[in-house]
Protein backbone atom coordinates (compact mmCIF):
# COMPACT_ATOMS: atom_id res chain seq x y z
CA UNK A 1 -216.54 171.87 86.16
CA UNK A 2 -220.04 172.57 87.49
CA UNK A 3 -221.02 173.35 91.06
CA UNK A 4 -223.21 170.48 91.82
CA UNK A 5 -219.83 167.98 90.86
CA UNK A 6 -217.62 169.13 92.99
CA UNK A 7 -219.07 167.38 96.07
CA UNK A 8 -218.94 164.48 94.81
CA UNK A 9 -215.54 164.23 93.70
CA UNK A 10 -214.17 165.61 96.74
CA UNK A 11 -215.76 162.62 98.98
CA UNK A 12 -214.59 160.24 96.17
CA UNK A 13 -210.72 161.03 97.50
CA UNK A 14 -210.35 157.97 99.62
CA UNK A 15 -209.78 159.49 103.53
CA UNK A 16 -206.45 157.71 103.71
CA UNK A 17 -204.70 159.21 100.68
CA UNK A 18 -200.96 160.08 101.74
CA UNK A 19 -199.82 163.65 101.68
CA UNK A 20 -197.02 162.96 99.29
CA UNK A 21 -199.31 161.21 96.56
CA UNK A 22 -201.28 164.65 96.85
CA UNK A 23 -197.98 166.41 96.56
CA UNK A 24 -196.91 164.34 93.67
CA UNK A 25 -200.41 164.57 91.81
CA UNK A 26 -200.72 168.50 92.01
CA UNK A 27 -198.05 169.65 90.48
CA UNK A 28 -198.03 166.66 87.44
CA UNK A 29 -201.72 167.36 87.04
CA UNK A 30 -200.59 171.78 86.89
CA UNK A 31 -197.71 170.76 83.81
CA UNK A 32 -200.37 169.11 81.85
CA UNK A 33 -202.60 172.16 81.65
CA UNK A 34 -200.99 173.54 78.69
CA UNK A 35 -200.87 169.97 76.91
CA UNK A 36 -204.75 170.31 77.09
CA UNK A 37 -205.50 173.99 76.33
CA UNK A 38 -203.18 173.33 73.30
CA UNK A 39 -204.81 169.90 72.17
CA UNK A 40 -208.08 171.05 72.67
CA UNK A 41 -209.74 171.15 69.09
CA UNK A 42 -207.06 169.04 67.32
CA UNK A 43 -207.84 165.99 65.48
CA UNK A 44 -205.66 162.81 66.80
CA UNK A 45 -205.91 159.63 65.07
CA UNK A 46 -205.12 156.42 67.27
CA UNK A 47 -204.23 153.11 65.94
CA UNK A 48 -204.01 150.34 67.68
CA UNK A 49 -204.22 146.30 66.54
CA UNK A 50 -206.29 143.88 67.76
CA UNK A 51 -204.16 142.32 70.65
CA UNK A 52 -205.30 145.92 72.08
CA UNK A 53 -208.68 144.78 71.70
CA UNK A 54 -207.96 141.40 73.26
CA UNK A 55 -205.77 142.46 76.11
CA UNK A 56 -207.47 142.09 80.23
CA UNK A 57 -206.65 146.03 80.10
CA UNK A 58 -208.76 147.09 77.20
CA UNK A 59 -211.19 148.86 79.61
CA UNK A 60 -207.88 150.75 80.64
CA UNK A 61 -207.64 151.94 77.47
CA UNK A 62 -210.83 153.03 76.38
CA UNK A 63 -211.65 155.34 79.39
CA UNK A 64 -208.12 156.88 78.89
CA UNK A 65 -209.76 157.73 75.00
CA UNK A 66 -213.18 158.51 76.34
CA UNK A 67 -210.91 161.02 78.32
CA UNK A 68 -209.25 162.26 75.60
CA UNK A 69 -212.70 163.34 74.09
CA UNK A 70 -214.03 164.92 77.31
CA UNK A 71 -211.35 167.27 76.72
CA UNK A 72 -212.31 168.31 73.19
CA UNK A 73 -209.82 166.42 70.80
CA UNK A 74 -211.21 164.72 68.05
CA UNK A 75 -210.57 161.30 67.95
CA UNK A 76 -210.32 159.12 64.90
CA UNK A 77 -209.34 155.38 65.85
CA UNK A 78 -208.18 153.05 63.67
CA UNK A 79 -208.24 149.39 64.79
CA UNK A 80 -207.10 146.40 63.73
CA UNK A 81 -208.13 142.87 63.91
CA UNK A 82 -205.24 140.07 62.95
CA UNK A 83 -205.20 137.93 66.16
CA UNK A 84 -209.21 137.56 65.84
CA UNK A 85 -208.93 136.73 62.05
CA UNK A 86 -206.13 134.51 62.99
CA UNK A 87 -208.26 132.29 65.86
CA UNK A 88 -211.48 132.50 63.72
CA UNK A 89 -209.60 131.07 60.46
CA UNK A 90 -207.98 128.24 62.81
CA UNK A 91 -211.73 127.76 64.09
CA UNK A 92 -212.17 127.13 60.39
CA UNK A 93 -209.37 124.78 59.84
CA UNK A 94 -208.64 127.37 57.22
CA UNK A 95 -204.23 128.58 56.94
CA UNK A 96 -202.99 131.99 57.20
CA UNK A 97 -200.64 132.92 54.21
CA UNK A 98 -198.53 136.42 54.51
CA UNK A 99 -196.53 138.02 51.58
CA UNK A 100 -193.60 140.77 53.08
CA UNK A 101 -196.01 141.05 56.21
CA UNK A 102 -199.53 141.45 54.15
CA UNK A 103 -202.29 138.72 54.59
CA UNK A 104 -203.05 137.38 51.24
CA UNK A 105 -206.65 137.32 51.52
CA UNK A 106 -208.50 134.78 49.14
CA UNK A 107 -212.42 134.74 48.55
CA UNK A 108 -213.00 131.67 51.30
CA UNK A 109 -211.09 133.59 53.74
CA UNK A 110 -212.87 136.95 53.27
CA UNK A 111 -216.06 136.07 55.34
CA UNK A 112 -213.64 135.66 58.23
CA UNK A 113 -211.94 138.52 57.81
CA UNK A 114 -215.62 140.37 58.10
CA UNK A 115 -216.69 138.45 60.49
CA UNK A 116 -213.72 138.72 62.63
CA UNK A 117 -213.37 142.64 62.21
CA UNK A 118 -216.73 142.96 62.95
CA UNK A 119 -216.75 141.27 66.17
CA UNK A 120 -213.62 143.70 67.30
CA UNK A 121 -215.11 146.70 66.13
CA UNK A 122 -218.66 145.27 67.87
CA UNK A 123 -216.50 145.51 71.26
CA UNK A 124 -214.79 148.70 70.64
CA UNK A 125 -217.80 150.34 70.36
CA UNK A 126 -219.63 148.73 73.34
CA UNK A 127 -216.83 149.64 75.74
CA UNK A 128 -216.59 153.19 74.05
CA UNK A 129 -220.28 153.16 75.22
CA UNK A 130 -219.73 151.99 78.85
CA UNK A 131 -220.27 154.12 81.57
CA UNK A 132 -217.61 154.68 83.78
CA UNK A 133 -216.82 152.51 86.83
CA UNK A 134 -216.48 155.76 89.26
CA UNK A 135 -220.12 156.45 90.26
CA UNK A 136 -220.01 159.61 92.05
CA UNK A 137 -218.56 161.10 88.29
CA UNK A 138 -222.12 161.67 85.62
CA UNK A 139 -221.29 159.11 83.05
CA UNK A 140 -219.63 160.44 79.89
CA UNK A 141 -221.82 158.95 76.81
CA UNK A 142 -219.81 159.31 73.82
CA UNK A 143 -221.10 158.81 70.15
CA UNK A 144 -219.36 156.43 68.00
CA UNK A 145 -219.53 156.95 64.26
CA UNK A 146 -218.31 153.73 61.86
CA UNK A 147 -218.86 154.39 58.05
CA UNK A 148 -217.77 153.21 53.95
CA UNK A 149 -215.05 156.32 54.50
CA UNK A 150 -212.33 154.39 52.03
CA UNK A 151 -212.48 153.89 48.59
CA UNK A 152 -209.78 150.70 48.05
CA UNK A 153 -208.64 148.69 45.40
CA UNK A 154 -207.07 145.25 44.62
CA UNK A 155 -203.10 145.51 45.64
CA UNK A 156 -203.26 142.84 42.97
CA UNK A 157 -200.09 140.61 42.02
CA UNK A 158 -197.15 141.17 43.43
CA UNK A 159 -193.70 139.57 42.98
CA UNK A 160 -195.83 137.15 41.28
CA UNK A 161 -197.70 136.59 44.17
CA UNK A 162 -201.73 137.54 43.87
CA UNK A 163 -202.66 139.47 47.01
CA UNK A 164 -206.33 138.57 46.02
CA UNK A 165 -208.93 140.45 47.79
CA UNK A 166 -205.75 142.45 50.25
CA UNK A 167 -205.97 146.19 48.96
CA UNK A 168 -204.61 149.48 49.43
CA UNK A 169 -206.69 152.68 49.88
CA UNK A 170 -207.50 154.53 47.05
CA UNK A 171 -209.32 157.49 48.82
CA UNK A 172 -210.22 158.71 52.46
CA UNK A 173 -213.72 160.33 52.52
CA UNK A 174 -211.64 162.94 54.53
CA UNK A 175 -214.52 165.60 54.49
CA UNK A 176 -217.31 162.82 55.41
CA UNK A 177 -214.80 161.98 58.55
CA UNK A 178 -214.80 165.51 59.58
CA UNK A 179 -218.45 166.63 59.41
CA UNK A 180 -218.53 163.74 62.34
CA UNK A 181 -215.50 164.92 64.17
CA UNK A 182 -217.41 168.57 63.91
CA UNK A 183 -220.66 166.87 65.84
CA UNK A 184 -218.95 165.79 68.30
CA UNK A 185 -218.12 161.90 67.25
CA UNK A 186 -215.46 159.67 67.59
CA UNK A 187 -215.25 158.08 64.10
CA UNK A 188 -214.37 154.72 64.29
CA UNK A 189 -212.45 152.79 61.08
CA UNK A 190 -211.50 149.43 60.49
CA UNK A 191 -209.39 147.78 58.03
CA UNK A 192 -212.11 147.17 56.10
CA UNK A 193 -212.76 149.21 52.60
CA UNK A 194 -214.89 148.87 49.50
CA UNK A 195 -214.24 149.67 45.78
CA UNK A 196 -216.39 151.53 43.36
CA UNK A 197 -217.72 148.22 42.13
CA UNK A 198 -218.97 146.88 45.44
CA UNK A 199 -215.73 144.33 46.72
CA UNK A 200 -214.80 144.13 49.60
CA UNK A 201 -210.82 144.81 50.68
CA UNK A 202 -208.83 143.79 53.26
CA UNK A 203 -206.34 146.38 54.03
CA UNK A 204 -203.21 147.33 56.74
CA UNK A 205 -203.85 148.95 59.35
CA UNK A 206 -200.96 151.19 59.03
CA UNK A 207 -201.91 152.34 55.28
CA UNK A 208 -205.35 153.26 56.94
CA UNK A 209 -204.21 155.15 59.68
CA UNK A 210 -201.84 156.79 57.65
CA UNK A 211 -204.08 158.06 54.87
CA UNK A 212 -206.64 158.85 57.26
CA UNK A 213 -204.17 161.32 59.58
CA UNK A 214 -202.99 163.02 55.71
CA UNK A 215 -206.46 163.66 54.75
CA UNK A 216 -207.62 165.37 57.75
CA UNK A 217 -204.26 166.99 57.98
CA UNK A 218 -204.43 165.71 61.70
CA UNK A 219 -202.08 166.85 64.62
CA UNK A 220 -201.32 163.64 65.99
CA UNK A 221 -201.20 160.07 64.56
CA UNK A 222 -200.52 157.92 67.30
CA UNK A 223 -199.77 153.83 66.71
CA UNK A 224 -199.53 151.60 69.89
CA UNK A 225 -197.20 148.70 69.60
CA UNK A 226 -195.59 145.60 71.45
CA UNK A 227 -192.03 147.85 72.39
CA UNK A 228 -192.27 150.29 74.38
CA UNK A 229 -191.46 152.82 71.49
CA UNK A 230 -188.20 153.11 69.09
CA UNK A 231 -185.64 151.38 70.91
CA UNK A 232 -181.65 152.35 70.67
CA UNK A 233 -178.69 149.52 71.18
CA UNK A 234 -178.93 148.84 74.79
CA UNK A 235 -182.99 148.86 74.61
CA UNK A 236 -183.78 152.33 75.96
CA UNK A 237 -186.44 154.34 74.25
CA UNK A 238 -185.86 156.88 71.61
CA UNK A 239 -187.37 159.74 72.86
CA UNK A 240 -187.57 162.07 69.88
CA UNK A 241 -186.84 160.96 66.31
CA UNK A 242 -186.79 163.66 62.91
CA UNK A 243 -188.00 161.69 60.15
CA UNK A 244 -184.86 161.57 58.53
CA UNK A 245 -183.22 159.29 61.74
CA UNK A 246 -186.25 157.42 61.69
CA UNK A 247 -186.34 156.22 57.86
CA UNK A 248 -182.61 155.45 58.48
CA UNK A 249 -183.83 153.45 61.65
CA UNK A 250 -187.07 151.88 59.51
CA UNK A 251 -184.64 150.54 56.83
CA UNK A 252 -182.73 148.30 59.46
CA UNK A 253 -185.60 147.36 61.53
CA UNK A 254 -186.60 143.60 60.57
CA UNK A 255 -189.10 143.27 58.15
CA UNK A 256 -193.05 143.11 58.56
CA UNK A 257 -191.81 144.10 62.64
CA UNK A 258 -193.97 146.88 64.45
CA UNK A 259 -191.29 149.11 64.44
CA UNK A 260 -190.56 148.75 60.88
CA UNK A 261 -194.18 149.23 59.54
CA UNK A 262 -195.35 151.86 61.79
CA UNK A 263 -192.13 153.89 61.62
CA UNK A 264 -191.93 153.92 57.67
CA UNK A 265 -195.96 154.59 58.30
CA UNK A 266 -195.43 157.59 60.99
CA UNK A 267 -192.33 159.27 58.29
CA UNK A 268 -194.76 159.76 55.17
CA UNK A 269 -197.69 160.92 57.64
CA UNK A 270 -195.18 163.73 58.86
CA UNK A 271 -193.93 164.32 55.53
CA UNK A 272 -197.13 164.71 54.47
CA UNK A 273 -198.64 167.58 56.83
CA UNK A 274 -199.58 165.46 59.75
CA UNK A 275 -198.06 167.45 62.80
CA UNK A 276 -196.73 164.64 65.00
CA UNK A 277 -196.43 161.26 64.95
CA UNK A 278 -196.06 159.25 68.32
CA UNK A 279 -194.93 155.37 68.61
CA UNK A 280 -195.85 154.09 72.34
CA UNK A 281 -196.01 150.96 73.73
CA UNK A 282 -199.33 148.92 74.64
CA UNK A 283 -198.47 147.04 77.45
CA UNK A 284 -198.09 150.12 79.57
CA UNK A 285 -201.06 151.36 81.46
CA UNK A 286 -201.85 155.17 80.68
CA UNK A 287 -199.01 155.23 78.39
CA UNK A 288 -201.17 157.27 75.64
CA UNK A 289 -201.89 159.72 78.48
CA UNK A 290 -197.91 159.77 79.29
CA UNK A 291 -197.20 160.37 76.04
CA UNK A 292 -199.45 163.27 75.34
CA UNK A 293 -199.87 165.17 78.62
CA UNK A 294 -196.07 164.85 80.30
CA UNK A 295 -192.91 166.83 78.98
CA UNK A 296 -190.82 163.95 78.19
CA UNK A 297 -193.36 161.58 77.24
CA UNK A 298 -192.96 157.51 77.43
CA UNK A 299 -192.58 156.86 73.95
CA UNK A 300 -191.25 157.70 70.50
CA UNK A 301 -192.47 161.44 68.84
CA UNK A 302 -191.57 161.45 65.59
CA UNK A 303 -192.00 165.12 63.35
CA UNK A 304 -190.90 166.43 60.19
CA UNK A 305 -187.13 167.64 60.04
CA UNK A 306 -187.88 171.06 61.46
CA UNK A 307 -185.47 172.65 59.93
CA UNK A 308 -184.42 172.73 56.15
CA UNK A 309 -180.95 172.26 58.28
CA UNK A 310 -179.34 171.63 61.07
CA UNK A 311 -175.67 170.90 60.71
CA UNK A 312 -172.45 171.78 62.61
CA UNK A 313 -170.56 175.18 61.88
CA UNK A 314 -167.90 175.46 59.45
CA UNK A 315 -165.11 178.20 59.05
CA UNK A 316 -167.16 179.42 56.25
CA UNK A 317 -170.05 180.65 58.54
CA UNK A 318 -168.68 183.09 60.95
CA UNK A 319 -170.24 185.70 59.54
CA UNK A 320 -173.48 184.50 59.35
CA UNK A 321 -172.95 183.42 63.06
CA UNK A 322 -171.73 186.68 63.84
CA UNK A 323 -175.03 188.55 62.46
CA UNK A 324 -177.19 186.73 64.77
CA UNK A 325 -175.28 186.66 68.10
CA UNK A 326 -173.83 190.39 67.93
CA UNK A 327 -177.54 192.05 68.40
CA UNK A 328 -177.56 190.17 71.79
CA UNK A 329 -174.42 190.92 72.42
CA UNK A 330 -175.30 194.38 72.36
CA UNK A 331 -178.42 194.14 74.41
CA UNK A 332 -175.79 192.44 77.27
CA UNK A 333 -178.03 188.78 76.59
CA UNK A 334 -174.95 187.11 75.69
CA UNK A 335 -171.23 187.81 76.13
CA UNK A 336 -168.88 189.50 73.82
CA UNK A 337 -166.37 187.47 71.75
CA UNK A 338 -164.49 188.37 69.24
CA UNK A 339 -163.96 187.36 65.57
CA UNK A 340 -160.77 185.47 66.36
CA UNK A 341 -162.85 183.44 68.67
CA UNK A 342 -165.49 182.18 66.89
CA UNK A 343 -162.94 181.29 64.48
CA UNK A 344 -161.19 179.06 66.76
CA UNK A 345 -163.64 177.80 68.01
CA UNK A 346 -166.28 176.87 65.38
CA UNK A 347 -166.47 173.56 65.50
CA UNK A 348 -167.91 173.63 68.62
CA UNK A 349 -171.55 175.01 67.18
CA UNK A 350 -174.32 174.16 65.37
CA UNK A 351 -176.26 176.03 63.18
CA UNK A 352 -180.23 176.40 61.89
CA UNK A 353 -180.63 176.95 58.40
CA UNK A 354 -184.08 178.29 56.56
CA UNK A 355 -184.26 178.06 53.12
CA UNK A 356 -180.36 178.26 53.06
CA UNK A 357 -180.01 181.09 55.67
CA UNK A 358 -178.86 180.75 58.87
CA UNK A 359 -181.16 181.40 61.28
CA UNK A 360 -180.03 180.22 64.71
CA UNK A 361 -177.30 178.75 66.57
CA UNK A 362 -175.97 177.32 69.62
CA UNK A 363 -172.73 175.65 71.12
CA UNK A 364 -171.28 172.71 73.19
CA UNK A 365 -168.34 173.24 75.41
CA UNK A 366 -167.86 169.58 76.97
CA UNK A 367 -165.98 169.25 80.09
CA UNK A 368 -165.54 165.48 80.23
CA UNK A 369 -163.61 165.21 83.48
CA UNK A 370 -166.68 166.38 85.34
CA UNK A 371 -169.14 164.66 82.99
CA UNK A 372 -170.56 167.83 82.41
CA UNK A 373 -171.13 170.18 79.77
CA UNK A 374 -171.98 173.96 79.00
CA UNK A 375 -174.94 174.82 76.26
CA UNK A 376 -173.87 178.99 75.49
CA UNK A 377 -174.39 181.51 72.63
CA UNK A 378 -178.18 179.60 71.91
CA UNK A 379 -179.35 182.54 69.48
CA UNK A 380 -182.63 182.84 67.03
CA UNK A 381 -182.62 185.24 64.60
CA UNK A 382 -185.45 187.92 66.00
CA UNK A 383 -187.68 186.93 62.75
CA UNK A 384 -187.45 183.41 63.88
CA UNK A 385 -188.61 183.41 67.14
CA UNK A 386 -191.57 181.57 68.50
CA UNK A 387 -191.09 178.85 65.84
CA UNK A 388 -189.39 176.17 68.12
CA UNK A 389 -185.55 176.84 66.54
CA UNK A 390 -184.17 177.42 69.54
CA UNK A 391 -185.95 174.63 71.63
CA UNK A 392 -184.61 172.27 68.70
CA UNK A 393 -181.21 173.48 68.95
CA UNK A 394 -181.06 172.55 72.54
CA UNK A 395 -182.08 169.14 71.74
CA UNK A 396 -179.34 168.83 69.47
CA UNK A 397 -176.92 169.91 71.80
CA UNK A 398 -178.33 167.79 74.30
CA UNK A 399 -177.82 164.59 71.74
CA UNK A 400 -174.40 165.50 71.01
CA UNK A 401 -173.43 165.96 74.71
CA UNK A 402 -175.26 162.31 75.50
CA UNK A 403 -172.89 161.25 72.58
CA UNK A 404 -170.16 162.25 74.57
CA UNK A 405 -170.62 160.80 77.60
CA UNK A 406 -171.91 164.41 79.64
CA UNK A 407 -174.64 162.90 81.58
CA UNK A 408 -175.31 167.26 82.80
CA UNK A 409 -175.59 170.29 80.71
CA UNK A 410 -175.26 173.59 82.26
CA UNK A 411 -176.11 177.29 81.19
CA UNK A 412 -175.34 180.55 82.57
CA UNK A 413 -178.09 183.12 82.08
CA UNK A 414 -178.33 186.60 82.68
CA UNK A 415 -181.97 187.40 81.08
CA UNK A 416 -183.69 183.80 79.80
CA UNK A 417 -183.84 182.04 82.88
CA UNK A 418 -187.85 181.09 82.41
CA UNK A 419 -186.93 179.53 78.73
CA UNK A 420 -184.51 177.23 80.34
CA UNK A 421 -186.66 176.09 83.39
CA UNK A 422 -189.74 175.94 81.59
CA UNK A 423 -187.36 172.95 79.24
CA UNK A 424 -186.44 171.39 82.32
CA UNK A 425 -183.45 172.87 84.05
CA UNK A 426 -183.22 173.52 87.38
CA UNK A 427 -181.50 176.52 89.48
CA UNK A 428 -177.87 176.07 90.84
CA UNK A 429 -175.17 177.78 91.95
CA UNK A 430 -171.61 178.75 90.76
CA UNK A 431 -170.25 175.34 92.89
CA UNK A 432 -172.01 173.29 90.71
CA UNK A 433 -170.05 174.03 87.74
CA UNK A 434 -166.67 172.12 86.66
CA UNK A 435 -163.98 173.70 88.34
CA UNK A 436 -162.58 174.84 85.12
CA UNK A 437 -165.43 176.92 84.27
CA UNK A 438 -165.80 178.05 87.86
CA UNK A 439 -162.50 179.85 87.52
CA UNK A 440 -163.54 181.58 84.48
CA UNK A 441 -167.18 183.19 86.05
CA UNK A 442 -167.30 186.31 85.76
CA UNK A 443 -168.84 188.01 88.92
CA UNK A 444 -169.83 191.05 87.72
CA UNK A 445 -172.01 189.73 85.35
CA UNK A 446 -173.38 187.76 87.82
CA UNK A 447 -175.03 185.00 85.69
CA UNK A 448 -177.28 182.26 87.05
CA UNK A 449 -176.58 179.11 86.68
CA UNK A 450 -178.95 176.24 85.76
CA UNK A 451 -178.43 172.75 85.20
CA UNK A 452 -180.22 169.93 83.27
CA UNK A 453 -179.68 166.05 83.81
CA UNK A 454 -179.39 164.37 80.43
């Protein structure tokens, strides 16, 4: 940050800040620094409908994307417009008429549907324009690019019905979106698109965003919706989904819901070569900036099944499980077993397959009556390391200990202490453990022990 800044900010910290919001804001502001030196450079596209554009805390919103773009990621946003269509065409005494969650658009209702669209993108790009309300800070002026980027076409009839002038994309000018993303832009896109013989569509939201995020083979494609993410049973967010639990989860989800549009929306994106997909909810107040710059996140992150396979360990793979763990073994990373007890014990891991080869591994030994369990033998095959097998084999330990009932996994460590803090476990001590496994420590080897609250 320049020199002649730094005044300024500094007298803009009101006088009567309390220490511990300080001490809370350092070190959250210090574990977002690799979130941004990582997204810095990456295209994200943002969808969002237009009850986001409606809401009191729009102006929320947009600074948190005018932030995103101070720090170098390319934004695409995709908006919506439905609740303004809906109040103009009731202006108009004219009826709104849906087929499995798609407006069936007819040629009296398509001058609303422009009309309407324009007036949200009109104030998208006005507030995108707005200087901020902080006046010691030099206001950030960000460019706003709106073009013809899609190529659409007629959906046409459909169970008999005639969708009219409703389309689907045909092609994303994916090239013409980036040359603007490359001068520094944010592109704006509505649901808006035109054919090669000059009509005018009216198309979804999520089949915009979607084929937008595939074309520029973006990192992120983000949707904001009324839950607060993918909810389980009792109405907690789903933190992490692979996209085959979230098809499975689409398929039940009611029909023409949120959920069940921008989930099925989120699983092609990732299957097709977008990075990540996140779900988040729009009624929370910074929950994009949550989402992207915390470890946890407040939302859903949905990415491609990251392995060919991950599956539990069957009698048949002790071998394969034994060619991974005995290198470590022999470097004194993990303890030695033998053959007999991998045998007996087998069911208790789970494996990481590549192309059909195992590749990692890692095991669960619950100990219910202290609701806690241990996560041992976590191995990667040394050619593949730094691909994220292991991190994804903790998860799915961590998942089938929350299955359980363990509300605490525990590791004991002798030389990858930093990998397990830096995933959010915290030091402890041999009292910590169940008292089972504390009479088993061995105290020569003189492990240390870390714990994680699931």
């Amino acid at each position: 940050m320049p020199d002649d800044t730094a005044p300024n900010l500094v007298a803009a910290t009101p006088a009567h800040t309390p220490h511990t919001e300080l001490s809370a804001f350092v070190p959250s502001f210090r574990a977002s620094a690799p979130y941004i030196n990582a997204f810095r450079g990456q295209t994200f596209v943002v969808v969002f409908g237009g009850e986001v554009v409606a809401d009191e805390t729009f102006p929320n919103f947009i600074a948190d994307l005018n932030l995103l773009a101070s720090l170098g990621i390319r934004l695409v946003l995709v908006h919506g417009s439905r609740p303004q269509i809906e109040k103009l065409l009731a202006q108009r005494e004219m009826e709104s008429r849906y087929h499995k969650g798609v407006r069936i658009t007819d040629e009296a209702q398509l001058g609303s549907v422009i009309g309407a669209t324009a007036r949200a993108r009109a104030r998208i790009e006005a507030a995108l324009s707005m200087a901020p309300r902080t006046a010691s800070v030099a206001p950030i002026h960000n460019r706003v690019t709106s073009g013809n980027f899609i190529v659409a076409k007629p959906i046409g009839v459909v169970d008999g019905v005639d969708m009219k002038y409703s389309g689907e994309v045909r092609r994303i000018d994916g090239n013409a979106i980036n040359d603007c993303l490359k001068d520094g832009d944010i592109v704006l896109m509505s649901t808006l698109g035109y054919s090669t013989s000059g009509d005018t569509f009216n198309l979804t939201v999520e089949e915009v965003a979607t084929q937008t995020a595939i074309a520029l083979k973006a990192s992120k494609l983000i949707f904001l919706l009324d839950t607060p993410g993918v909810l389980n049973a009792d109405g907690s967010v789903i933190s992490t989904l692979y996209t085959r639990e979230a098809s499975e989860i689409a398929t039940k989800a009611p029909q023409a819901s949120d959920v069940q549009l921008y989930l099925s929306a989120a699983v092609r994106a990732c299957q097709k070569g977008v990075g990540r997909a996140h779900l988040i909810g729009r009624k929370l107040d910074g929950a994009i900036l949550q989402e992207l710059f915390t470890r946890d996140g407040v939302g859903t992150m949905i990415s491609v099944d990251s392995l060919d396979n991950l599956r539990p360990a069957t009698i048949d793979d002790v071998g394969a499980l034994l060619s991974i763990i005995e290198p470590l073994e022999r470097q004194g990373i993990l303890v030695p077993r033998a053959r007999a007890t991998f045998e007996r014990e087998i069911e208790r891991f789970f494996l990481a397959e590549h192309d059909g080869q195992v590749v990692g591994c890692a095991a669960l030994y619950p100990f219910p009556e202290a609701g806690k369990a241990e996560l041992a033998c976590l191995a990667v095959s040394a050619d593949y390391r730094r691909e994220g097998y292991g991190e994804r084999l903790m998860k799915a330990i961590e998942k089938a200990a929350k299955q359980q009932g363990i509300n605490t996994l525990f590791v004991l460590t002798t030389r990858t202490a930093h990998w397990f803090i830096e995933r959010g476990f915290k030091p402890a001590t041999v009292a910590d453990l169940p008292e089972k496994k504390q009479a088993l420590y061995n105290f020569e080897r003189n492990s240390q022990v870390y714990v994680k609250a699931l």
